[in-house]
N, C-alpha and C. Protein backbone atom coordinates (compact mmCIF):
# COMPACT_ATOMS: atom_id res chain seq x y z
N UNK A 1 30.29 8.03 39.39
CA UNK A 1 29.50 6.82 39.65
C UNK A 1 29.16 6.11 38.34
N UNK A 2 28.79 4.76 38.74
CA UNK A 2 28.95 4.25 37.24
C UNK A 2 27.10 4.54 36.74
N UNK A 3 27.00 4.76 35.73
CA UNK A 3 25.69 4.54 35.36
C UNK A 3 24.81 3.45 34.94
N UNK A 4 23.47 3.55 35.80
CA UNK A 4 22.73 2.81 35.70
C UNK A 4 21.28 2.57 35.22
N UNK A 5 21.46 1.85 34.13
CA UNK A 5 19.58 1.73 33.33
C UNK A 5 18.81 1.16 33.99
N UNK A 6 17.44 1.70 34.39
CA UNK A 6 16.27 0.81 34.79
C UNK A 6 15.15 1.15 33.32
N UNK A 7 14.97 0.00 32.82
CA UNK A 7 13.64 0.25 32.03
C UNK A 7 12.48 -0.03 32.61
N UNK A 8 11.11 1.22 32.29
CA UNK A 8 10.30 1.11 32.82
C UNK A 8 9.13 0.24 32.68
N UNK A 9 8.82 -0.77 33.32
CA UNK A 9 7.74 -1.87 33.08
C UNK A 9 6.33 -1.75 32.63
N UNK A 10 5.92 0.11 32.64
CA UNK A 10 4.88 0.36 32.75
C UNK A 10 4.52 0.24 30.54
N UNK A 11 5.87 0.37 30.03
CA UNK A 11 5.68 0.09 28.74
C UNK A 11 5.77 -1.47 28.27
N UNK A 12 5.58 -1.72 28.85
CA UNK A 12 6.26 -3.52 28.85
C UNK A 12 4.67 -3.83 28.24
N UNK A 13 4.61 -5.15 27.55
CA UNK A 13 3.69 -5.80 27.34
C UNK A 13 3.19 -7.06 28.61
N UNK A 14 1.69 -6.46 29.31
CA UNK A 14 2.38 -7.24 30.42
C UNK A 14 1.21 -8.76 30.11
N UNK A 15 1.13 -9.09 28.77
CA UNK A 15 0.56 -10.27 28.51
C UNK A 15 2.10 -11.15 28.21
N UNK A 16 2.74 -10.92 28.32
CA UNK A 16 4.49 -11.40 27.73
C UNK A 16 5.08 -10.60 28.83
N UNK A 17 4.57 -10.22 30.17
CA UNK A 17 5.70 -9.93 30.86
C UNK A 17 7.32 -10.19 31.01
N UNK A 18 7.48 -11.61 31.69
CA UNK A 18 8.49 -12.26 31.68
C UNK A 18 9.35 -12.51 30.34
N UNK A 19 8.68 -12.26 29.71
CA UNK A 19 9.39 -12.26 28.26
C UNK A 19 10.28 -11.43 27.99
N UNK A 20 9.47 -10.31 27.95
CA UNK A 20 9.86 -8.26 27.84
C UNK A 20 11.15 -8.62 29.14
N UNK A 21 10.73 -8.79 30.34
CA UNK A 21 11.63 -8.55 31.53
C UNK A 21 13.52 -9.41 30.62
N UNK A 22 13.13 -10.60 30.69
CA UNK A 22 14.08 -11.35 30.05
C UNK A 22 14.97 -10.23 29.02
N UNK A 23 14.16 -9.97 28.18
CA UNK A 23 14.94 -9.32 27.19
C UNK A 23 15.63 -8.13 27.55
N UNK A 24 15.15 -7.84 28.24
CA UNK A 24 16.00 -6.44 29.05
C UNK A 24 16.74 -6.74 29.64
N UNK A 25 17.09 -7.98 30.54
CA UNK A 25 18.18 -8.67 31.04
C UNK A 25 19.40 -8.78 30.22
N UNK A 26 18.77 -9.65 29.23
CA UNK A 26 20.09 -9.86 28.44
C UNK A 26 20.26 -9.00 27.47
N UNK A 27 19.69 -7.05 27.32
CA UNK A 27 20.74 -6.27 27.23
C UNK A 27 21.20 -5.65 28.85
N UNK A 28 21.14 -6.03 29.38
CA UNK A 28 22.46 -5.32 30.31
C UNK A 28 21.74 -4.27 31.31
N UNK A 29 20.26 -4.69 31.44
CA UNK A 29 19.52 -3.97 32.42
C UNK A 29 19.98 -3.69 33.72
N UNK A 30 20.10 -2.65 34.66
CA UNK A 30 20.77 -3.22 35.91
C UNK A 30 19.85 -3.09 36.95
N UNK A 31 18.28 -1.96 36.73
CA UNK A 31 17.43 -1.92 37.50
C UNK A 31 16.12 -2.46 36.91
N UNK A 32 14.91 -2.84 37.11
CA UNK A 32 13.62 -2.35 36.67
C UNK A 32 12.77 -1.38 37.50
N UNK A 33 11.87 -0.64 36.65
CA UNK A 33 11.00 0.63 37.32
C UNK A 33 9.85 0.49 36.83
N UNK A 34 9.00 0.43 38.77
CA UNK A 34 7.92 0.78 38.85
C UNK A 34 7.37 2.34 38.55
N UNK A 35 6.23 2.41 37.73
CA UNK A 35 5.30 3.73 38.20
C UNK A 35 4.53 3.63 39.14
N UNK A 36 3.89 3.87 39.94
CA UNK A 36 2.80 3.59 41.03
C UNK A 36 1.96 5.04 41.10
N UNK A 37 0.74 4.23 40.22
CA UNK A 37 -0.16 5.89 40.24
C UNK A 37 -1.49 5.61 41.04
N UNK A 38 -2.17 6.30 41.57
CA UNK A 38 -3.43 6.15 42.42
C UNK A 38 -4.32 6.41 41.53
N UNK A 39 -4.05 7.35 40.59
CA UNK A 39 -5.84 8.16 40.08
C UNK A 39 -6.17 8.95 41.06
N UNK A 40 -5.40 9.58 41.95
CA UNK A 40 -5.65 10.62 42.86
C UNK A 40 -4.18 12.02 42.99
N UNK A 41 -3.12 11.32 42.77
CA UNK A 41 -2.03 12.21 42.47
C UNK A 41 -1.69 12.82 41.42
N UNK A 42 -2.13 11.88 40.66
CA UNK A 42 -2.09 11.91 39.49
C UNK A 42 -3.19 11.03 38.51
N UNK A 43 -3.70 11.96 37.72
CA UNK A 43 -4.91 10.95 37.00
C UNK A 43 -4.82 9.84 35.91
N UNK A 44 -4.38 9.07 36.61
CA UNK A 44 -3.89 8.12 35.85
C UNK A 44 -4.17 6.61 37.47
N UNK A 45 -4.04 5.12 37.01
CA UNK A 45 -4.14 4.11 38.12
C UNK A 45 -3.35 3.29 37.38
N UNK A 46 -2.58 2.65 37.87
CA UNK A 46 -1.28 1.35 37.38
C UNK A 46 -1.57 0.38 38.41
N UNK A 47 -0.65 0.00 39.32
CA UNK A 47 -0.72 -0.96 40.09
C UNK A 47 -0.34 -0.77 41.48
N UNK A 48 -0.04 -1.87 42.34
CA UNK A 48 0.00 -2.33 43.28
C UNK A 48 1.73 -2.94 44.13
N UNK A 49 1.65 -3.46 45.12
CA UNK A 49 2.88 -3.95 45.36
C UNK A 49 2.95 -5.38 44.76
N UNK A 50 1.38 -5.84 44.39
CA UNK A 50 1.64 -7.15 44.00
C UNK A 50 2.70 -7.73 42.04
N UNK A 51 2.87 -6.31 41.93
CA UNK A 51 3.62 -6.42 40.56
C UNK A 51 5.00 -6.33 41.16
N UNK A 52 5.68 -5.93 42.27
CA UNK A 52 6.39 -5.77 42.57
C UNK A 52 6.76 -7.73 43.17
N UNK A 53 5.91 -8.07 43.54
CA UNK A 53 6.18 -9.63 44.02
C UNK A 53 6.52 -10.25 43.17
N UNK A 54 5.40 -9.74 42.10
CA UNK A 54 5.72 -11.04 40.25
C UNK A 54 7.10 -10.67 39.92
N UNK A 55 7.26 -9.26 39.86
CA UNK A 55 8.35 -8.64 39.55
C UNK A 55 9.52 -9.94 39.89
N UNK A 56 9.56 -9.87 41.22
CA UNK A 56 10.96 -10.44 41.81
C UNK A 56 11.11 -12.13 41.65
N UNK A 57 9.77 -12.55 41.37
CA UNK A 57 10.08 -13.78 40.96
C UNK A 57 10.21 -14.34 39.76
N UNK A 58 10.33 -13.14 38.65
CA UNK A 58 10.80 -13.05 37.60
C UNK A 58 12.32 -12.57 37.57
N UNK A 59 12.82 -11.80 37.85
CA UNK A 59 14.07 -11.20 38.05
C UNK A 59 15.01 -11.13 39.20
N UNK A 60 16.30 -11.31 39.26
CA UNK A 60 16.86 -10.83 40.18
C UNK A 60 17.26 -9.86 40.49
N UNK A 61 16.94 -8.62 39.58
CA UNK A 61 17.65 -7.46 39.24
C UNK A 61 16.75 -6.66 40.22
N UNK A 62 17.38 -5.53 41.37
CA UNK A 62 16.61 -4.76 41.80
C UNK A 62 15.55 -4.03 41.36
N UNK A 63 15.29 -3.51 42.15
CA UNK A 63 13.53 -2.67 41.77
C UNK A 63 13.57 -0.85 42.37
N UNK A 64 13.16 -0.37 41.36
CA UNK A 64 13.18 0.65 42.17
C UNK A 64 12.00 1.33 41.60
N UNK A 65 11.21 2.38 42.15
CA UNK A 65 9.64 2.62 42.36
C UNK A 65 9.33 4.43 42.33
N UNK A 66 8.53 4.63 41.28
CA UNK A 66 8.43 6.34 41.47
C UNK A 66 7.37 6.01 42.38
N UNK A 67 6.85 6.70 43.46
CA UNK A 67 5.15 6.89 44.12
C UNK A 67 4.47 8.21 44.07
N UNK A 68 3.70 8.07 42.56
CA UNK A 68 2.55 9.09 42.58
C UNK A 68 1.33 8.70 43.29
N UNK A 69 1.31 8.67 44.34
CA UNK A 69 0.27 8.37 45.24
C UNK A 69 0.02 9.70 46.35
N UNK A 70 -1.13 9.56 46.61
CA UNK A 70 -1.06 10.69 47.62
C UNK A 70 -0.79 10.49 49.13
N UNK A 71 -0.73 8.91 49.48
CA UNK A 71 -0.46 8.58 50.80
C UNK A 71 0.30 7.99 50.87
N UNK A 72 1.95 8.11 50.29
CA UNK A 72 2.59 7.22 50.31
C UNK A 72 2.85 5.87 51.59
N UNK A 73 3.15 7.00 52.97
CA UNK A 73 3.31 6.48 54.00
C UNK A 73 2.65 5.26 54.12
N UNK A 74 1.17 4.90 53.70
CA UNK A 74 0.39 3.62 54.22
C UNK A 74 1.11 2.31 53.16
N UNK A 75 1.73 3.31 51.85
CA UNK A 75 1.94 1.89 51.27
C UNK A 75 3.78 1.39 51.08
N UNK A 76 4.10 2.34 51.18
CA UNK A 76 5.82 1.92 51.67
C UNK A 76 6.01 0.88 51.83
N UNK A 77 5.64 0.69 53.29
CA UNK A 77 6.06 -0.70 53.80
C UNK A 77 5.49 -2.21 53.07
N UNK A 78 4.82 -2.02 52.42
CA UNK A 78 4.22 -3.08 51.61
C UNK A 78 5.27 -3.08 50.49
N UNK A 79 5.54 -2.23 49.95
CA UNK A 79 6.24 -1.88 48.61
C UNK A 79 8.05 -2.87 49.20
N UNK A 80 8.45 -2.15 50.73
CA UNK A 80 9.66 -3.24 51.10
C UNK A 80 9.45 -4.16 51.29
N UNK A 81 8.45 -4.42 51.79
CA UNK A 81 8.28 -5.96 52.02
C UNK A 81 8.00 -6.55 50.64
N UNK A 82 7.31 -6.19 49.86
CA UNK A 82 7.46 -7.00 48.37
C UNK A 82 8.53 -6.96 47.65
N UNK A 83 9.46 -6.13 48.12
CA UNK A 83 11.17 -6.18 47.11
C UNK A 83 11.78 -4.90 46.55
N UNK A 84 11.35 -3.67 46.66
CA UNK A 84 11.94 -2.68 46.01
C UNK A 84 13.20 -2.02 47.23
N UNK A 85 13.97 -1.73 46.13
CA UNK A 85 14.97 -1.22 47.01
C UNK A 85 14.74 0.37 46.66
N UNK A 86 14.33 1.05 45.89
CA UNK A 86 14.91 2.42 45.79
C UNK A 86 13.32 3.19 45.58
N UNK A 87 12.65 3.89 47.08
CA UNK A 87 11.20 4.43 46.86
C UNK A 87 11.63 6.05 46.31
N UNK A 88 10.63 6.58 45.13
CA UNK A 88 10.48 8.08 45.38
C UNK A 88 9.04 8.25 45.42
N UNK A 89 9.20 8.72 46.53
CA UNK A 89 7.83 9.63 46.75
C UNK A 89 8.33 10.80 45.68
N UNK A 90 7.29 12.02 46.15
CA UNK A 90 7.20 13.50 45.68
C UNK A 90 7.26 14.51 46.17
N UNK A 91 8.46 15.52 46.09
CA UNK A 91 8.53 16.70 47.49
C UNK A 91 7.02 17.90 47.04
N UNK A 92 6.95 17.85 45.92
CA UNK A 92 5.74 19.02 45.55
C UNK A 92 4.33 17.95 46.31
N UNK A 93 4.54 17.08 47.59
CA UNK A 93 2.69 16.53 47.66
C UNK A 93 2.00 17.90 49.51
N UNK A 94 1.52 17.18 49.61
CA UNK A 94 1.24 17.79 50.44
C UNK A 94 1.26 17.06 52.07
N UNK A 95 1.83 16.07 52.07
CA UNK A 95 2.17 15.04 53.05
C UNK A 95 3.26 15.75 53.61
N UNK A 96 3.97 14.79 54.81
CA UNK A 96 5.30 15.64 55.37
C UNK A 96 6.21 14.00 54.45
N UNK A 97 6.77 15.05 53.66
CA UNK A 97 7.96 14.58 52.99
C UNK A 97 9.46 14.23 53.83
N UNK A 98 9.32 15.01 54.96
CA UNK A 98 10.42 14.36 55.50
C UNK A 98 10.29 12.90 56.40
N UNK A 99 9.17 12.91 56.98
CA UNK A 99 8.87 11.89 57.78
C UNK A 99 8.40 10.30 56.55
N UNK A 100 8.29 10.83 55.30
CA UNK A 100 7.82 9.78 54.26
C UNK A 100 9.37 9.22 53.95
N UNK A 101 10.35 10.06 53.96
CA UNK A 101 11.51 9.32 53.60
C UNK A 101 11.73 9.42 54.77
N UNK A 102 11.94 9.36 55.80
CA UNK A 102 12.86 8.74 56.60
C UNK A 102 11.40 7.63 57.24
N UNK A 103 10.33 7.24 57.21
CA UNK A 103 10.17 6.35 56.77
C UNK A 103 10.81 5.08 55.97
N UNK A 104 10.86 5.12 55.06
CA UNK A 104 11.62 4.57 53.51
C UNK A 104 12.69 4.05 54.96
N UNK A 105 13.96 4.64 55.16
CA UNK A 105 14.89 4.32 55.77
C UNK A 105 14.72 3.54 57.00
N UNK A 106 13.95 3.87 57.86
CA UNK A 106 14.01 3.37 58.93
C UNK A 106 13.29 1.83 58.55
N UNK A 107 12.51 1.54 57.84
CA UNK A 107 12.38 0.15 57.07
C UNK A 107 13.75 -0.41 56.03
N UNK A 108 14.75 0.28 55.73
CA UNK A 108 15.48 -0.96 55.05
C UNK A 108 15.73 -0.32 53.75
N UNK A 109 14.52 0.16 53.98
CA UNK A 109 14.87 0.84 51.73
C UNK A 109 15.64 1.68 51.73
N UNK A 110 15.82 2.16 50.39
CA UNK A 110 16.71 3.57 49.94
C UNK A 110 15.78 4.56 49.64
N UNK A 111 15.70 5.69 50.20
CA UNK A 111 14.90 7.07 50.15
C UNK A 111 15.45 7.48 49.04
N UNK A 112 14.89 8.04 47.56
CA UNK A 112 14.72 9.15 46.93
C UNK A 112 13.63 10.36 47.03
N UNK A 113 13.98 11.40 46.03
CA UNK A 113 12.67 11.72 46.23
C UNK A 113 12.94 12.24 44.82
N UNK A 114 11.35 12.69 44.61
CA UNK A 114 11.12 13.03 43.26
C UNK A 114 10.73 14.55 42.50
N UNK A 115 11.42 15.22 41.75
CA UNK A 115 10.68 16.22 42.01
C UNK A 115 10.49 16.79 40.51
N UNK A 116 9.12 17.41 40.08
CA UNK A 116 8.53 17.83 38.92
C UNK A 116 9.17 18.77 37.97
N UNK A 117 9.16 18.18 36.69
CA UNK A 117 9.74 19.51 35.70
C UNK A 117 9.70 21.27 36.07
N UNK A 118 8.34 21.63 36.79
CA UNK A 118 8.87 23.07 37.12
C UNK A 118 9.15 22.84 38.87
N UNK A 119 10.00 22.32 39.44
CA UNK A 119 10.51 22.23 40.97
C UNK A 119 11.60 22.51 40.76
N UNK A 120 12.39 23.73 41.55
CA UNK A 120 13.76 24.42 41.68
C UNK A 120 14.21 23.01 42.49
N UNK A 121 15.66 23.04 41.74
CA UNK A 121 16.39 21.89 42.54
C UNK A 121 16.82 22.13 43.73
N UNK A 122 16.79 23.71 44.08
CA UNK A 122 16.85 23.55 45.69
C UNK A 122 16.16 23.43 46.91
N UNK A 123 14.96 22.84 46.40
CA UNK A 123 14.16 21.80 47.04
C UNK A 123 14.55 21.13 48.13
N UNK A 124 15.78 20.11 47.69
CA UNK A 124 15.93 19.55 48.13
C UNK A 124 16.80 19.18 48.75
N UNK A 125 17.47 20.65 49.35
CA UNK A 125 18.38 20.99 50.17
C UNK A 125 17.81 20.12 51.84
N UNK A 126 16.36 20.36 52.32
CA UNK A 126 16.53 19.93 53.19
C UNK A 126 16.30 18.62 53.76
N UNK A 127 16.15 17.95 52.43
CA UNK A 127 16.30 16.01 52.65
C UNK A 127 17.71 16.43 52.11
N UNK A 128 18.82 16.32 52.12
CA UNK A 128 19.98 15.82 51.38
C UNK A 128 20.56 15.10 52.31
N UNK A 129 20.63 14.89 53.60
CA UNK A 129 21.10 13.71 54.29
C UNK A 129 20.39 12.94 55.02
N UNK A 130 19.16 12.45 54.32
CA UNK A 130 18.28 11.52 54.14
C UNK A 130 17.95 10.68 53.33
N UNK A 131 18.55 11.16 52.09
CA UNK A 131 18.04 10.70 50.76
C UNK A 131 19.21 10.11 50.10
N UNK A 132 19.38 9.46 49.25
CA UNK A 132 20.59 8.30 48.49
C UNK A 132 19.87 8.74 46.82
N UNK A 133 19.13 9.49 46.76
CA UNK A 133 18.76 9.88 44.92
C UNK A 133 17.92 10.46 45.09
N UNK A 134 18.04 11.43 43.53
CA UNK A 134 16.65 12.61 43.76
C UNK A 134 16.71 11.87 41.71
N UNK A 135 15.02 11.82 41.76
CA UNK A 135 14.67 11.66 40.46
C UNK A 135 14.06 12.77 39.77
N UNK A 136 14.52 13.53 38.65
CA UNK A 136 14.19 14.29 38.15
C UNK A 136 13.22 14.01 36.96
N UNK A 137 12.31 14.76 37.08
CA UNK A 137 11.10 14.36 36.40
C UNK A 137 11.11 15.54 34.92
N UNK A 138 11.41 14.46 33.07
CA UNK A 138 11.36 15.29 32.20
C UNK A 138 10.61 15.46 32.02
N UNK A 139 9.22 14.70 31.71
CA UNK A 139 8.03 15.07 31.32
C UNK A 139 7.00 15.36 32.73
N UNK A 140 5.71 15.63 32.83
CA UNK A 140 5.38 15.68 33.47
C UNK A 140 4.27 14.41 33.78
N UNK A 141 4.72 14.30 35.16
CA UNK A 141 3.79 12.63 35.51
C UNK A 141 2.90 12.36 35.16
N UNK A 142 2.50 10.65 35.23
CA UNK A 142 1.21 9.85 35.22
C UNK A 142 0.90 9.77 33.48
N UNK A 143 1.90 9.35 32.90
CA UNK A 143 1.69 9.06 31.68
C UNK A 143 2.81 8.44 30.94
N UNK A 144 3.10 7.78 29.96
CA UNK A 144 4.84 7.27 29.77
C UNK A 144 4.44 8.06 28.27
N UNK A 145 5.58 7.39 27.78
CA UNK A 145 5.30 7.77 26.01
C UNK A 145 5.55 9.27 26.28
N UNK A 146 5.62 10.26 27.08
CA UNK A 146 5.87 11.77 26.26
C UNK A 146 6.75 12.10 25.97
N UNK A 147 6.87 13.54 25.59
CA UNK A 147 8.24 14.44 24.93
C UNK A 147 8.97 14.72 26.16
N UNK A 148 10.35 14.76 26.19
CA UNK A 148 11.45 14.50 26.86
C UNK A 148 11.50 16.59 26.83
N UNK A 149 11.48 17.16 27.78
CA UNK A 149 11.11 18.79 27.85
C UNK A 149 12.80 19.09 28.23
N UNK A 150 12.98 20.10 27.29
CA UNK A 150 14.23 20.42 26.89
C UNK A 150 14.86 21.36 28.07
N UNK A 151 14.28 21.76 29.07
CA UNK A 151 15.07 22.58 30.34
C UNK A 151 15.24 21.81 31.52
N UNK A 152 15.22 20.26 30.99
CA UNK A 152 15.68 19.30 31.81
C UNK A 152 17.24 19.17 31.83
N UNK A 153 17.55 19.27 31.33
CA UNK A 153 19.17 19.26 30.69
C UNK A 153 20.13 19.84 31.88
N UNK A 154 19.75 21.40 31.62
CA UNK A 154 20.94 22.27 32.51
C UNK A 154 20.12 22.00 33.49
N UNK A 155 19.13 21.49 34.10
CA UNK A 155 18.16 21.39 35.60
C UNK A 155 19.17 20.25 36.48
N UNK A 156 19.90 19.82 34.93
CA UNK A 156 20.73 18.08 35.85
C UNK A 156 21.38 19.04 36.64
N UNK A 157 22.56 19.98 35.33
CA UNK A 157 23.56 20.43 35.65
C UNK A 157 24.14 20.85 36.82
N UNK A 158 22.74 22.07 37.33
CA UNK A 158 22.47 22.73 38.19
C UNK A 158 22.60 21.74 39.44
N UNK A 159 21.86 20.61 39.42
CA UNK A 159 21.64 20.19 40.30
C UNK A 159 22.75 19.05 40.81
N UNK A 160 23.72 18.55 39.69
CA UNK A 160 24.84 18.09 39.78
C UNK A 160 25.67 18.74 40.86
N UNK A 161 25.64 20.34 40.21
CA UNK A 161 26.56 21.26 41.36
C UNK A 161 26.39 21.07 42.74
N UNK A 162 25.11 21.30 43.04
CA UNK A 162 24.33 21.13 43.92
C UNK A 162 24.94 20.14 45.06
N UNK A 163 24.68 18.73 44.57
CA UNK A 163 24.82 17.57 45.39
C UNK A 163 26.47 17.83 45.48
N UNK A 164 27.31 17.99 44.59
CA UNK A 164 28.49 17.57 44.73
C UNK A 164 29.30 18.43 45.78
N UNK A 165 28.66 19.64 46.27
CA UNK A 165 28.59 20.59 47.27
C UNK A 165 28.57 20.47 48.15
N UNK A 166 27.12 19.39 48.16
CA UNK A 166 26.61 19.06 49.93
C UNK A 166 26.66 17.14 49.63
N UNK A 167 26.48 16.55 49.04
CA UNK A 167 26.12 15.49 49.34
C UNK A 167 26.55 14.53 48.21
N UNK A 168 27.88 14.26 47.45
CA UNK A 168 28.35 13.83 46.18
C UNK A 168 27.59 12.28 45.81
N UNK A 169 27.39 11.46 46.83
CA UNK A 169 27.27 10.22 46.95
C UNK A 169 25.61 10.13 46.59
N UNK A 170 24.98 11.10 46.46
CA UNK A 170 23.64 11.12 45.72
C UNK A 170 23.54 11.17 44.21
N UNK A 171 22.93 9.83 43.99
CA UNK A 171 22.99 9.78 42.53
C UNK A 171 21.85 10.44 41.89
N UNK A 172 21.30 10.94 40.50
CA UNK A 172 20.48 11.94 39.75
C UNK A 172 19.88 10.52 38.92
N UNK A 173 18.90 10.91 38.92
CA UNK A 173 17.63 9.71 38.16
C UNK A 173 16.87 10.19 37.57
N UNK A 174 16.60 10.17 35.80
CA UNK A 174 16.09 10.76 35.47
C UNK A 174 14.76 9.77 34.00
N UNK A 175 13.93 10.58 34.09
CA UNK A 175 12.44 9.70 34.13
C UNK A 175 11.91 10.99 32.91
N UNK A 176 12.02 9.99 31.52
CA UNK A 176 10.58 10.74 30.86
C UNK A 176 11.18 10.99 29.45
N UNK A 177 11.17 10.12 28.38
CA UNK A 177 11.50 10.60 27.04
C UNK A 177 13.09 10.69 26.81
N UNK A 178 13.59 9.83 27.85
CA UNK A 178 15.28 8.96 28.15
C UNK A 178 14.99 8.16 26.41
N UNK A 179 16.18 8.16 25.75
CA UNK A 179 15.87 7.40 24.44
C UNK A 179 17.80 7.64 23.63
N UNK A 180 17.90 7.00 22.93
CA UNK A 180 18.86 6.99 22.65
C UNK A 180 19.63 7.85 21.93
N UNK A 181 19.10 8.64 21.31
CA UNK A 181 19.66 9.92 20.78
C UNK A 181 19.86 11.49 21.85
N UNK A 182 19.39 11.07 23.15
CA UNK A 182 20.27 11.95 24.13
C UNK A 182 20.37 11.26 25.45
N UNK A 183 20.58 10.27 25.61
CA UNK A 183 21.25 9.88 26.94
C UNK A 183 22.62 9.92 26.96
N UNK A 184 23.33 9.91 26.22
CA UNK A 184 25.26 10.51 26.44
C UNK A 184 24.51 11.47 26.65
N UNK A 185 23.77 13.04 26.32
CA UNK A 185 23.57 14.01 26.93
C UNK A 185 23.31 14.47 28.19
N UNK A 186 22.53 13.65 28.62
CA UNK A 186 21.93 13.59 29.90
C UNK A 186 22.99 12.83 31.11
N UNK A 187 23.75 12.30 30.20
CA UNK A 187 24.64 11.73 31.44
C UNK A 187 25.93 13.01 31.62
N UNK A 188 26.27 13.13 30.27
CA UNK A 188 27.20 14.44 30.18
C UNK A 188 26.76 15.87 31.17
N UNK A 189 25.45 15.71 31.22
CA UNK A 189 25.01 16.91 32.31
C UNK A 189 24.83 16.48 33.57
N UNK A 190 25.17 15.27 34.07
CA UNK A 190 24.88 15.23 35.56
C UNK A 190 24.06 13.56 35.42
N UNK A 191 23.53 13.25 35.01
CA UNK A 191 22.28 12.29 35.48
C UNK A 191 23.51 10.81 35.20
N UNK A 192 23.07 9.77 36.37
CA UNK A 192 23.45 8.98 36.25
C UNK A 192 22.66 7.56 36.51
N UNK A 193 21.25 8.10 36.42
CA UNK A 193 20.66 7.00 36.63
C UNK A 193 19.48 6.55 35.79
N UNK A 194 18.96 6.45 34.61
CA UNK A 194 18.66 5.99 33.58
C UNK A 194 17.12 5.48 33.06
N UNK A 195 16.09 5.92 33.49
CA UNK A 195 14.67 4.94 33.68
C UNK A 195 14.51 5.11 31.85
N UNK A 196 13.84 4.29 31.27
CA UNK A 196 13.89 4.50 30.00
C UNK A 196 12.28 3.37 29.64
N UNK A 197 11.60 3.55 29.19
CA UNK A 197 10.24 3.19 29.02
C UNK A 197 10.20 2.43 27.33
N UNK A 198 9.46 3.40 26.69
CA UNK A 198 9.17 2.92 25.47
C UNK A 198 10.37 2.74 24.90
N UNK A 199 12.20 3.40 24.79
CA UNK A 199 13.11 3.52 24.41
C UNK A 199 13.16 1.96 24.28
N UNK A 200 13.03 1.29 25.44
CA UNK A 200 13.05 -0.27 25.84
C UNK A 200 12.07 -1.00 24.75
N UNK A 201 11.37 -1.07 25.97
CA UNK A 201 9.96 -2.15 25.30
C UNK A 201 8.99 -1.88 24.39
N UNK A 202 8.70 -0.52 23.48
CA UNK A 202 8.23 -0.75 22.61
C UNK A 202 9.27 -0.89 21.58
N UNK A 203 10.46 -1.01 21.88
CA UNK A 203 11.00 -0.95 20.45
C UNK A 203 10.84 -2.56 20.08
N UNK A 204 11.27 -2.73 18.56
CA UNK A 204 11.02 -4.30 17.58
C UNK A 204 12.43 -5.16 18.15
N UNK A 205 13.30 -4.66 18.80
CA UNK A 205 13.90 -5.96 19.51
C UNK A 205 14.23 -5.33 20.82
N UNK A 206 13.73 -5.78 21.66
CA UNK A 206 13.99 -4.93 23.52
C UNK A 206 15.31 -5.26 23.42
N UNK A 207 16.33 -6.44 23.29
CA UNK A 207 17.30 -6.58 24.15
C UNK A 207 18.38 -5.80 23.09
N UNK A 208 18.31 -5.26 22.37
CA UNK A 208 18.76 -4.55 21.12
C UNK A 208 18.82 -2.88 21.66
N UNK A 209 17.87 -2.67 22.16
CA UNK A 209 17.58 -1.54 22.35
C UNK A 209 18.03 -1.23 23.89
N UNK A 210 17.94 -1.82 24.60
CA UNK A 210 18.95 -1.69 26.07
C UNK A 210 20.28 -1.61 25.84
N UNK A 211 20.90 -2.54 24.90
CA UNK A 211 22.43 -2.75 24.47
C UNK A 211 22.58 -1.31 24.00
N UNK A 212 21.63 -1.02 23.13
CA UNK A 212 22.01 0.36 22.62
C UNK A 212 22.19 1.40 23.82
N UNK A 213 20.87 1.66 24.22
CA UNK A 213 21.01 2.60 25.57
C UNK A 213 22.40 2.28 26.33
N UNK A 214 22.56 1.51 26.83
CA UNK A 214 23.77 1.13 27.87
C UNK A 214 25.06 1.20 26.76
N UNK A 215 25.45 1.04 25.78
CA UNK A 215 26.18 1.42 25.00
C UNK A 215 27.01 3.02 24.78
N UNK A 216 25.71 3.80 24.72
CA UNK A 216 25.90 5.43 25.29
C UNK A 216 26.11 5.86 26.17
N UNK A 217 26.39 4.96 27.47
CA UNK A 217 26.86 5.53 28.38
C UNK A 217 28.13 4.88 28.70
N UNK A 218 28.95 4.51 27.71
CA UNK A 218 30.22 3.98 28.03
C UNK A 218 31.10 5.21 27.80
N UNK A 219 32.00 5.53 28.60
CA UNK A 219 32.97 6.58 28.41
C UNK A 219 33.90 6.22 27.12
């Protein structure tokens, strides 16, 4: 599958939103990514679906959405109706995870799901023909900016095997300290789907720094 960058908005400057967004465009962005935290899943609060509205009338580029929330179900449908195509909830919550993504589906969206630096990837054996992506989480949620945790790597691998077993057409998304000195790595182990935060927008030229990222993943 071909690979695909979403940089994450949550590093963006959002007094120069549209600015930051722009510049990620014209390096070669192909998604943008929401965080969506409550302060209850995770202790941390971001936003709403209404960034997801600004979002789209800034960009044409799809949207796709982690949900650290603890109720996803009530806010889904708000989240499609404002424009995202690709939801992950979290299989470690305590909700019924299957009925949250097939939710997601039976509205229109694309079901992922998401699952935490210590979650065995066979998790998610029993969404695999429900789900269109599983996002693998390097650092651990509700914070951007951390260290990229080094038993993420063979976790792709593993989990590469995995899908290509039962379900090939599921792409691997991976979230947390993505930066340019190991994404050929991370793609070389399985991951083909790209969220990248500060790598992006804090760097001194964004559209410089996407070119770069998307650069490393050219065969």
């Amino acid at each position: 599958m071909e690979p695909l960058l979403s940089p994450s908005i949550l590093s963006a400057d959002f007094a120069h939103l549209e600015k930051d967004i722009r510049a990620a465009e014209k390096g070669g962005a192909d998604y943008f990514h929401l965080d969506i935290m409550d302060g209850i899943f995770v202790p941390n609060i971001t936003y709403g679906p209404i960034i997801a509205e600004t979002m789209n009338r800034i960009t044409k580029l799809p949207l796709d959405a982690h949900l650290m929330v603890a109720n996803p179900r009530k806010y889904i449908p708000d989240f499609i109706d404002a424009g995202v195509e690709i939801l992950y909830p979290h299989i470690e919550a305590d909700y019924d995870v299957f009925r949250t993504v097939q939710l997601i589906n039976d509205l229109g969206g694309k079901a992922g799901i998401t699952l935490n630096p210590g979650t065995p990837v066979e998790w998610v054996e029993p969404l695999i023909d429900v789900i269109e992506s599983v996002l693998i989480m390097s650092v651990c949620p509700g914070f951007g900016g951390q260290k990229f945790i080094a038993s993420t790597t063979p976790k792709l691998t593993k989990l590469r095997s995995l899908l290509d077993e039962l379900k090939p057409s599921v792409r691997i998304a991976i979230d947390g300290g993505v930066k340019k000195s190991n994404i050929a790595e991370l793609y070389r182990a399985g991951a083909d789907f790209f969220i990248a935060g500060s790598a992006v927008f804090k760097a001194d030229d964004i559209t410089a720094a996407t070119q770069d990222l998307k650069n490393e993943l050219e065969d």
